[in-house]
Protein backbone atom coordinates (compact mmCIF):
# COMPACT_ATOMS: atom_id res chain seq x y z
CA UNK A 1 -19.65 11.42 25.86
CA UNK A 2 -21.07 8.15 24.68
CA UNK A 3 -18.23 6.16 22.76
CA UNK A 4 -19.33 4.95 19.27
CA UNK A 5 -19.91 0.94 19.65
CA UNK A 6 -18.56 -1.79 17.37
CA UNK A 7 -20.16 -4.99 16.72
CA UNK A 8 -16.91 -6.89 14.89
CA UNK A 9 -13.20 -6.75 15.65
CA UNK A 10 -10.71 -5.15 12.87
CA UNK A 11 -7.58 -7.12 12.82
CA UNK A 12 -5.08 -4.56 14.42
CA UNK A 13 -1.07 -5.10 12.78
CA UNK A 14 0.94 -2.90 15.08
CA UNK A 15 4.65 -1.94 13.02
CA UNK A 16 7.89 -0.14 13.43
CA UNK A 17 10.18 2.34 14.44
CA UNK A 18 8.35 6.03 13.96
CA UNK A 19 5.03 5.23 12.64
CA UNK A 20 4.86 2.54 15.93
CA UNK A 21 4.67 5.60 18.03
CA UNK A 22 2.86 7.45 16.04
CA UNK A 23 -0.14 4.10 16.02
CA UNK A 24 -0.41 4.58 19.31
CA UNK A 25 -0.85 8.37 19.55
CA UNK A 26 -3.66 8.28 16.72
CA UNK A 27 -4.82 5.59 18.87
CA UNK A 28 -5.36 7.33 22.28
CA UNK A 29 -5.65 10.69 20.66
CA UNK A 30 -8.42 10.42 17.75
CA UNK A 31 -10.13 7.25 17.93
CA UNK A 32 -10.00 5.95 21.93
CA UNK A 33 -12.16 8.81 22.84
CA UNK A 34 -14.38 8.63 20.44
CA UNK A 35 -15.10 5.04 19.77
CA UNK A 36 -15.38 1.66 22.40
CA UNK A 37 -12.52 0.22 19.98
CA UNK A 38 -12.62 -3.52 19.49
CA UNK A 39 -9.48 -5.02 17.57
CA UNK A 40 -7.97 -8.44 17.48
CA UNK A 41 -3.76 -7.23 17.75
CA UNK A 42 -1.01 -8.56 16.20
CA UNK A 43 2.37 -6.96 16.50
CA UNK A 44 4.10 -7.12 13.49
CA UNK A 45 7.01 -4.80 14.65
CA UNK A 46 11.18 -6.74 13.59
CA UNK A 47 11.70 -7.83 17.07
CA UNK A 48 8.04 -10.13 17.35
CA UNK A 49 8.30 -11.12 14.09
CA UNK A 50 11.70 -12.35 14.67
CA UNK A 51 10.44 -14.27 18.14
CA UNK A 52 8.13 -16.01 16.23
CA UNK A 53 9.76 -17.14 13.49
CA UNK A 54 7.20 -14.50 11.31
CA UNK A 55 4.23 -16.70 12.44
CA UNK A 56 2.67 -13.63 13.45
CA UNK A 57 2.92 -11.91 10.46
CA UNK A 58 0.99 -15.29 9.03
CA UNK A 59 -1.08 -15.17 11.80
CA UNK A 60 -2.63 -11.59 11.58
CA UNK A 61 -3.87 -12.77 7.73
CA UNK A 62 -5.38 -15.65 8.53
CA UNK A 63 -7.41 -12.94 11.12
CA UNK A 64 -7.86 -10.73 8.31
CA UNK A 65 -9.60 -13.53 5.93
CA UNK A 66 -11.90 -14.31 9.38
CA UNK A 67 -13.10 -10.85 10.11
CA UNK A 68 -12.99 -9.00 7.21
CA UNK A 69 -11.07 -5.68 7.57
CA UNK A 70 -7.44 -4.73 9.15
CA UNK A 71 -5.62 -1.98 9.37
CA UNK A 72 -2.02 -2.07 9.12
CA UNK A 73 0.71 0.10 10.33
CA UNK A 74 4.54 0.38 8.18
CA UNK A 75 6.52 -2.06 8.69
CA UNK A 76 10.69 -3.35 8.34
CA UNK A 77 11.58 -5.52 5.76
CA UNK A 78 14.81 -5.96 6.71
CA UNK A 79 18.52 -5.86 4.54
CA UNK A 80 21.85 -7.22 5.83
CA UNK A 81 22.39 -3.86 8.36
CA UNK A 82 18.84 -4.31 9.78
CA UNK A 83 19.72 -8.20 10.25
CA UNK A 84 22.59 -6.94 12.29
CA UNK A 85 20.84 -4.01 14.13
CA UNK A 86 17.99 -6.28 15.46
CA UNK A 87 20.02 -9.67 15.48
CA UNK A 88 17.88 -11.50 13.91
CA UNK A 89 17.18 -14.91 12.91
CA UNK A 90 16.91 -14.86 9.42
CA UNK A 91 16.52 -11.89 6.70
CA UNK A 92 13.09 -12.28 6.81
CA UNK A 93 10.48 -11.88 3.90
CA UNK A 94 8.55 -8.19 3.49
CA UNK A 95 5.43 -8.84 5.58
CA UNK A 96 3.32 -7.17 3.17
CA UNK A 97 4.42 -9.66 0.49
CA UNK A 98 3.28 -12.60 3.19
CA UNK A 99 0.38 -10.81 3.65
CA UNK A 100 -0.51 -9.97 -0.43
CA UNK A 101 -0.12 -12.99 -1.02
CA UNK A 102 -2.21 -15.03 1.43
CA UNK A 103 -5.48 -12.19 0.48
CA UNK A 104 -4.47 -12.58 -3.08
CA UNK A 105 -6.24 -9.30 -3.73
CA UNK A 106 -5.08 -5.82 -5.68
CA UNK A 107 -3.61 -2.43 -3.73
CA UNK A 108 -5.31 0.87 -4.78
CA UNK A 109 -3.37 3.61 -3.43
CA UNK A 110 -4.59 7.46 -4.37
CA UNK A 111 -3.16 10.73 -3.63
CA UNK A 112 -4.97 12.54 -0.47
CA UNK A 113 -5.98 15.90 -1.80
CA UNK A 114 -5.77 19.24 0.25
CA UNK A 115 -5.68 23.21 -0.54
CA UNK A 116 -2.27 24.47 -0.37
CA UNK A 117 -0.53 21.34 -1.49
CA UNK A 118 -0.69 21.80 -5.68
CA UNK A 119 1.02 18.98 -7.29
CA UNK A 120 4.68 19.20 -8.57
CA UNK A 121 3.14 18.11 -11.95
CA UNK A 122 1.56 21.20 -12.78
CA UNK A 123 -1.15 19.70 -15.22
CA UNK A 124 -2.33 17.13 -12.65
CA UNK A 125 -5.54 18.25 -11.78
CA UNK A 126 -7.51 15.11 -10.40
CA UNK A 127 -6.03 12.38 -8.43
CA UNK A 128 -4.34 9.51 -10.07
CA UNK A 129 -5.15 6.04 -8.45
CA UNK A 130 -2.21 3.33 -8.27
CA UNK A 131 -3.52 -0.48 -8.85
CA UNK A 132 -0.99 -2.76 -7.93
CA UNK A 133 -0.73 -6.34 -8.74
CA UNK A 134 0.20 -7.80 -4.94
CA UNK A 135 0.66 -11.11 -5.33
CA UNK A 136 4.05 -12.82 -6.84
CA UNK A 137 7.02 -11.37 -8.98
CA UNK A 138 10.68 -10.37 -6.47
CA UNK A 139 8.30 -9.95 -3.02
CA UNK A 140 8.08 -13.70 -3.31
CA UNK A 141 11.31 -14.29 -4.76
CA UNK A 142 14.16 -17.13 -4.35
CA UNK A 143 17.66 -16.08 -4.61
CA UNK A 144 20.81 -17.70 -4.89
CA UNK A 145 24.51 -16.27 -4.55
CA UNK A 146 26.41 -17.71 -7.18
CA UNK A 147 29.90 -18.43 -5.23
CA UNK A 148 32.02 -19.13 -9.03
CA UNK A 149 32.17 -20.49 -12.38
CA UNK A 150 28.69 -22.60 -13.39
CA UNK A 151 26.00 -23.33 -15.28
CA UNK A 152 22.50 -21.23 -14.06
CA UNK A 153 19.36 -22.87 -15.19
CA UNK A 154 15.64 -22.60 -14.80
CA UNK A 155 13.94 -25.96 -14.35
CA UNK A 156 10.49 -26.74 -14.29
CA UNK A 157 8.93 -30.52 -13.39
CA UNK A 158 5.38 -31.27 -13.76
CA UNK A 159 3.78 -33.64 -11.63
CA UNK A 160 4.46 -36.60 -14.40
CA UNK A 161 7.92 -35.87 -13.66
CA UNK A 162 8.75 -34.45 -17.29
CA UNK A 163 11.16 -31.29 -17.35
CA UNK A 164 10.89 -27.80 -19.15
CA UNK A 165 15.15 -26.52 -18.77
CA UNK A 166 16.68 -23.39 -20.17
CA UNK A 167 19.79 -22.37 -19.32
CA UNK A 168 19.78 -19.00 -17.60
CA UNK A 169 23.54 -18.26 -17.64
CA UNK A 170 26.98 -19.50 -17.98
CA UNK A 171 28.78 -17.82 -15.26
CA UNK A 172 32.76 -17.41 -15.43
CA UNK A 173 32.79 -16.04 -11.81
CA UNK A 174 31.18 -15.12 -8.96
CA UNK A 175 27.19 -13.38 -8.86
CA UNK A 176 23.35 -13.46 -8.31
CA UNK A 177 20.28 -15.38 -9.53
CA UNK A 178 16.89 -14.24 -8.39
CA UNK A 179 14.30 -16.31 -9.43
CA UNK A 180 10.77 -14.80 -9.34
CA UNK A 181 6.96 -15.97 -10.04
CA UNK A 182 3.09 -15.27 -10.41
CA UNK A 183 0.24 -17.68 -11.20
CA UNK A 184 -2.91 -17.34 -13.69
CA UNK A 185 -5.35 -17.37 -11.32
CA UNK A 186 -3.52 -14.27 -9.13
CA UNK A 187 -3.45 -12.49 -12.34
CA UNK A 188 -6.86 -13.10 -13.23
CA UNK A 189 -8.11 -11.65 -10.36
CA UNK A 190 -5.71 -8.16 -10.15
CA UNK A 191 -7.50 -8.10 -14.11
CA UNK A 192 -10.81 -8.16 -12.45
CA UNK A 193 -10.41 -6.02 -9.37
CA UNK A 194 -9.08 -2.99 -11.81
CA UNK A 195 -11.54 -3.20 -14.23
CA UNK A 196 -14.72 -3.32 -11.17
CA UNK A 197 -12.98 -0.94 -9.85
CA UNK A 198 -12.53 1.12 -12.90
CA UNK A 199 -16.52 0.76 -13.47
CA UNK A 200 -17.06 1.44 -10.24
CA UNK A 201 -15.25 5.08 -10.26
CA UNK A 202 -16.16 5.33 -13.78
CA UNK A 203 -12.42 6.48 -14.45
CA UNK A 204 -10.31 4.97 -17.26
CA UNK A 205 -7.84 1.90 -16.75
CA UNK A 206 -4.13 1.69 -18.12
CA UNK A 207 -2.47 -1.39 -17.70
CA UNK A 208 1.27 -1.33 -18.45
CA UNK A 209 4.26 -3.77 -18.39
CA UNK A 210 7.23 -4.74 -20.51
CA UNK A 211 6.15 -7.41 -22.19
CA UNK A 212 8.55 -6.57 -25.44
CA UNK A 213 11.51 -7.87 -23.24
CA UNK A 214 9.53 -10.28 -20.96
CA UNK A 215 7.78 -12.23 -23.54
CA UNK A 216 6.29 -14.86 -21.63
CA UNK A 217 6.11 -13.68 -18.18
CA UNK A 218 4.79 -10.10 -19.19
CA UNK A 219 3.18 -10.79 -21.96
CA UNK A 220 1.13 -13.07 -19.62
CA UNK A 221 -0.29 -10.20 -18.27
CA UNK A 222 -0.91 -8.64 -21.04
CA UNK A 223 -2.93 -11.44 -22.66
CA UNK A 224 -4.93 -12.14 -19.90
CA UNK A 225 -6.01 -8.50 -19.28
CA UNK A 226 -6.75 -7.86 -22.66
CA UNK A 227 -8.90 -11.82 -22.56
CA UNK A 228 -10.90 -10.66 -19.93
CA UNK A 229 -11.83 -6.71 -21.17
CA UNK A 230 -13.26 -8.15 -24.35
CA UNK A 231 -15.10 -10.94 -22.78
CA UNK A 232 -16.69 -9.53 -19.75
CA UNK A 233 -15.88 -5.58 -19.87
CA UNK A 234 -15.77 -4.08 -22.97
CA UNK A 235 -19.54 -3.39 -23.01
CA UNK A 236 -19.32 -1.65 -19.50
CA UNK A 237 -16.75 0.20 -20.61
CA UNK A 238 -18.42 1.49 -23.68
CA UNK A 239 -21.69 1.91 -22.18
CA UNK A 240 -19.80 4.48 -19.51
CA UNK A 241 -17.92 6.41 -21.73
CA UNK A 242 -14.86 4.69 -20.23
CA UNK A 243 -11.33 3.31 -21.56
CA UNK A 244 -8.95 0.52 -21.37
CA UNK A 245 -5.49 0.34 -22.95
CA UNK A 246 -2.50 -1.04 -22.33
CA UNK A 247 1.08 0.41 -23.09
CA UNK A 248 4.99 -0.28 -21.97
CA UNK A 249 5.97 0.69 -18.64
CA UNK A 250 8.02 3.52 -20.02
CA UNK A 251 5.47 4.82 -22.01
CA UNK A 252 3.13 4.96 -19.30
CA UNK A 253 5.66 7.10 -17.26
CA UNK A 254 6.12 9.34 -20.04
CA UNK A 255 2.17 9.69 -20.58
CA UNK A 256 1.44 10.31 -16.55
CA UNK A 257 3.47 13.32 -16.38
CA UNK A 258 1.58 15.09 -19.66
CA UNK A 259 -1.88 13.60 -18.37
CA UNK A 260 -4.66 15.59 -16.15
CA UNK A 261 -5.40 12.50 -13.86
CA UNK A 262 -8.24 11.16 -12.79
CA UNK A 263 -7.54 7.74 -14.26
CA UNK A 264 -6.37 3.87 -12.75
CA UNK A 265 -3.17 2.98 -13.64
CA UNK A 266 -2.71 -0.52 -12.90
CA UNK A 267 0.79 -1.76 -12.77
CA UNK A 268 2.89 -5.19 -11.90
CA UNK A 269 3.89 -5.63 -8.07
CA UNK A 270 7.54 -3.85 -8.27
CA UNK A 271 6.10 -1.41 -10.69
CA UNK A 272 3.03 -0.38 -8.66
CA UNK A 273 5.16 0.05 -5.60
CA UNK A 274 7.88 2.36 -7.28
CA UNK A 275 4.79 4.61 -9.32
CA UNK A 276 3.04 4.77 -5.86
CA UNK A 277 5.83 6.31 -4.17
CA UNK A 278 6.43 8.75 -7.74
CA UNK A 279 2.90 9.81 -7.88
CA UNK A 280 2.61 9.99 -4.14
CA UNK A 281 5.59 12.55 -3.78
CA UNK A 282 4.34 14.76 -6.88
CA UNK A 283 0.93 15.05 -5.38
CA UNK A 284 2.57 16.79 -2.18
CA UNK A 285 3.95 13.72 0.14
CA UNK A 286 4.48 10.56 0.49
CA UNK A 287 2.95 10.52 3.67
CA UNK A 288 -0.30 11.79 1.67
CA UNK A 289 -1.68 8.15 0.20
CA UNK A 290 -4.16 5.98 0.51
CA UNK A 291 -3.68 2.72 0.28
CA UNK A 292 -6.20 -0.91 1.02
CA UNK A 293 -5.46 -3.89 -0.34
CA UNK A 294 -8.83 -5.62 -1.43
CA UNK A 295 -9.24 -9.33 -2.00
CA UNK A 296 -11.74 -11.30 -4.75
CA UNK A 297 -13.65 -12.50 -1.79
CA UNK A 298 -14.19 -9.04 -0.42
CA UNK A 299 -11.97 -8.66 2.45
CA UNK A 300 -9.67 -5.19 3.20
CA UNK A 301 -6.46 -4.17 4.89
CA UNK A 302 -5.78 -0.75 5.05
CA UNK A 303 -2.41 0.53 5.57
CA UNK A 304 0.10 3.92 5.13
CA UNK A 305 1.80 3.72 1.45
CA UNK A 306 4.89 4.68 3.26
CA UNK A 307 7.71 3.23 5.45
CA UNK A 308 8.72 3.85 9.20
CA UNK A 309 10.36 6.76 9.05
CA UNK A 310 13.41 5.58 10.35
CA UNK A 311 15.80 8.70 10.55
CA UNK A 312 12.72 10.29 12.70
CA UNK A 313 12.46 7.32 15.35
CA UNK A 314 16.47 7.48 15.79
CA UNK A 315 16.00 11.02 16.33
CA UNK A 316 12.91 10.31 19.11
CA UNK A 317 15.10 7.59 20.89
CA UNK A 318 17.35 10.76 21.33
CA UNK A 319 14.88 12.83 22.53
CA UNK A 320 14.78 14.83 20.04
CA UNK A 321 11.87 16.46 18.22
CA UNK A 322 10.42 15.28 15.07
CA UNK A 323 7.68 16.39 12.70
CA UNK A 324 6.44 13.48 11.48
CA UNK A 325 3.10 13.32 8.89
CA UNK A 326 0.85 10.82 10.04
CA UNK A 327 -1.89 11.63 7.47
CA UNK A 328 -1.96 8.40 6.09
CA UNK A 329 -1.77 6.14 9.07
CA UNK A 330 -4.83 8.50 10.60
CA UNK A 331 -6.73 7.45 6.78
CA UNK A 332 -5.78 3.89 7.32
CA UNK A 333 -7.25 4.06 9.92
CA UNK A 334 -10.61 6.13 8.87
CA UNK A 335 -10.66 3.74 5.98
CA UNK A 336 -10.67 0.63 7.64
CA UNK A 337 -13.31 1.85 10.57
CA UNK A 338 -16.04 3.33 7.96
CA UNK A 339 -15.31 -0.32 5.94
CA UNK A 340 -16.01 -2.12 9.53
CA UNK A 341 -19.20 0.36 9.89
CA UNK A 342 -20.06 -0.18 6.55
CA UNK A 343 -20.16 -3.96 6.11
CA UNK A 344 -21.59 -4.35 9.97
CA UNK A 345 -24.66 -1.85 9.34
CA UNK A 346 -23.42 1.27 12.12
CA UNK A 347 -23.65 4.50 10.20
CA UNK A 348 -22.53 6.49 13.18
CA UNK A 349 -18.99 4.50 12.67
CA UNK A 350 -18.99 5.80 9.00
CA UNK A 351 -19.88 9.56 9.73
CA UNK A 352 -16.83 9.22 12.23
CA UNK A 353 -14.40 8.40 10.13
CA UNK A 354 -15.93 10.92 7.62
CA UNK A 355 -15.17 13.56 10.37
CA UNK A 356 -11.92 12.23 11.49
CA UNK A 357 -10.77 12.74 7.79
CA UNK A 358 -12.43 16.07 7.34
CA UNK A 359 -10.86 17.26 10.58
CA UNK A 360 -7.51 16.32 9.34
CA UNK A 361 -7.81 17.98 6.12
CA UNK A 362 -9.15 20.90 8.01
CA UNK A 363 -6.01 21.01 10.13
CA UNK A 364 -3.73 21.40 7.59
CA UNK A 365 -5.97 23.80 5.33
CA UNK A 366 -5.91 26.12 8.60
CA UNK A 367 -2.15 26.66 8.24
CA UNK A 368 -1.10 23.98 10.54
CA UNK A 369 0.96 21.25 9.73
CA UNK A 370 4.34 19.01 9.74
CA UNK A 371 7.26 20.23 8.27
CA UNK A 372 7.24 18.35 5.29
CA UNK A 373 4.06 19.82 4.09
CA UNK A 374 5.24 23.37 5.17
CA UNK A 375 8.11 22.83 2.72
CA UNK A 376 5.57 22.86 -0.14
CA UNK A 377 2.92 24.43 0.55
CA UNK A 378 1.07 27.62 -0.77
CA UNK A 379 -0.47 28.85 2.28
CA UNK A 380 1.20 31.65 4.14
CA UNK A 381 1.99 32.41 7.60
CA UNK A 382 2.10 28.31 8.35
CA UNK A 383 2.74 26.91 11.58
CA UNK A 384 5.20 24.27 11.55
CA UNK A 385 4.17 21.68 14.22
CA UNK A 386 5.84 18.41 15.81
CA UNK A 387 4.65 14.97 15.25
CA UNK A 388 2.43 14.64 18.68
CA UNK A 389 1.38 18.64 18.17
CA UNK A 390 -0.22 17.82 14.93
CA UNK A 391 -2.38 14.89 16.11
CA UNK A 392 -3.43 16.96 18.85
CA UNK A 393 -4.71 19.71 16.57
CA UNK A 394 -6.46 17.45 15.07
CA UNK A 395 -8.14 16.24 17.90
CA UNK A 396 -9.11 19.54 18.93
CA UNK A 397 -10.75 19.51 15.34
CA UNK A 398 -12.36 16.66 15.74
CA UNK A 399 -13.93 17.88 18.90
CA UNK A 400 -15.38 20.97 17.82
CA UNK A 401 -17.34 18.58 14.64
């Protein structure tokens, strides 16, 4: 069989732990037969990073912003214990923070939809799309230990040299100090990207933060949204049929669960990374999301919403068996190669990755699947299969389209 031919490179970021071997099964199982693969790799997995300083993780942007599209796979952003467990140099930064921040572009994760998995919200009847600001706020945080009794303050100095001070906190003992940021122009463009996006699906846009406790770094947000809808968007909005409106974070959570879906709900970088995971989980798994991170200047990196599975991969080392969902690493995948067929004009790259997605769904529909699914779904008479079993039923899927 003649293997499908690319014309451009997608930047390849290789991860960790469980979803590193899965990569490399999707790899040789569902795409190296198929298609004369042409990436540009970085491996982004603890122990690389760690060996070079996290220039790699730098690295595998600057690649990104040259060619166009990645596709990512989950990665460690290591605590204290993981410092330990991999010795490393440093407790280094979350790579997808690094990597956020250097595209300076907006994450849309969405729920992947498939008979047999209803939502745990019963009401939910359409998918509900995450926007989240990725830029800024604690993923590019500084943070201090405060060792004993002291004055905290935030201190600002302007290129004239003049000072804006407030005192943060008089401590009488020991504790913490996190100091977090975000600029205008990274706001301005998450605004943008939600409401083109929100035209674009012709679905309706919330916007939600806490700006009644944060009243300057919030309420930011909230100004410059609301700026930019009545200037350049209301219109389009109308015109469609289509809403913005903006609420508190709480009240947001309390309208999802009574809504029907089928909306954007564009939250801050923290936020947008906890509601992913919520709304993830209700629509059947967590390993069932979406997820690309698009820039202003029209550059992608596709990824899995989810993290490495780490409880599965100590299991493997053991040689034991695991049942590991690798739906969304197999759609990061898809995503990124029908973006690479789109942008470089090879619609037989597109159709694949519409039948690489269509023969996963089709897998699953047909009663066979990883545990977690068969934990919640409807269909009867499943067959529970392990983590390389699955991807090889979905090869034989593949083949027969």
């Amino acid at each position: 069989m003649n293997r499908i031919q690319m014309k451009t490179p997608l930047v390849e970021m290789d991860g960790d732990e469980m979803t590193r071997i899965l990569w490399q099964m999707i790899k040789d199982e569902l795409i190296l037969p198929f298609v004369e693969l042409r990436t540009e790799y970085y491996d982004l997995g603890l122990a690389h990073r760690n060996e070079t300083n996290d220039q790699v993780t730098v690295d595998s942007a600057n690649a990104t912003l040259k060619y166009g599209v990645a596709v990512k796979c989950a990665t460690i952003t290591p605590n204290a214990a993981r410092v330990e467990e991999y010795n490393l140099k440093e407790m280094w930064k979350s790579p997808n923070g690094t990597i956020r921040a250097m595209l300076d572009g907006t994450v849309f994760r969405a729920p992947i939809l498939v008979k047999g998995i209803e939502p745990c919200v019963r009401n939910w009847e359409k998918p509900i799309t995450l926007a989240r600001h990725a830029y800024g706020d604690v993923y590019k945080n500084s943070e201090i230990k405060v060792p004993g009794p002291g004055k905290a303050e935030l201190v600002f100095t302007a290129q004239d040299g003049t000072q804006i001070r407030e005192t943060i906190h008089e401590f009488k003992g020991a504790g913490v100090l996190q100091g977090i940021h975000n600029t205008e122009q990274s706001i301005t463009s998450f605004a943008r990207s939600c409401f083109n996006y929100a035209v674009d699906t012709k679905q309706d846009l919330w916007f939600a933060t806490k700006d009644t406790i944060s009243k300057k770094y919030d309420h930011t947000f909230k100004d410059i949204f609301q700026e930019i809808y009545e200037n350049e968007y209301r219109e389009k909005f109308e015109a469609l049929g289509i809403e913005y409106f903006y609420t508190l974070i709480d009240d947001a959570v309390a309208r999802v669960m009574k809504a029907k879906g089928g909306f954007i709900w564009a939250c801050k970088n923290y936020d947008g990374d906890v509601m992913s995971d919520m709304v993830s989980s209700a629509f059947g798994s967590l390993a069932m999301m979406t997820s690309v991170l698009v820039s202003p200047a029209g550059v992608y990196e596709y990824e899995a919403a989810h993290g490495t599975v780490q409880r599965h991969y100590y299991k493997h080392l053991k040689g034991e068996e695991t049942s590991t969902n690798s739906v969304a690493t197999i759609f990061a995948w898809s995503g990124a190669l029908r973006k690479r067929g789109e942008l470089d004009g090879i619609p037989e790259l597109c159709a694949f990755a519409d039948r690489l997605e269509k023969a996963t769904l089709s897998t699953i529909e047909s009663g066979k699947m990883t545990r977690d699914l068969a934990l919640i779904t409807s269909l009867k008479d499943v067959t529970v299969l392990n983590s390389q079993a699955f991807i090889s039923a979905v090869r034989s899927a593949l083949e027969t389209m």
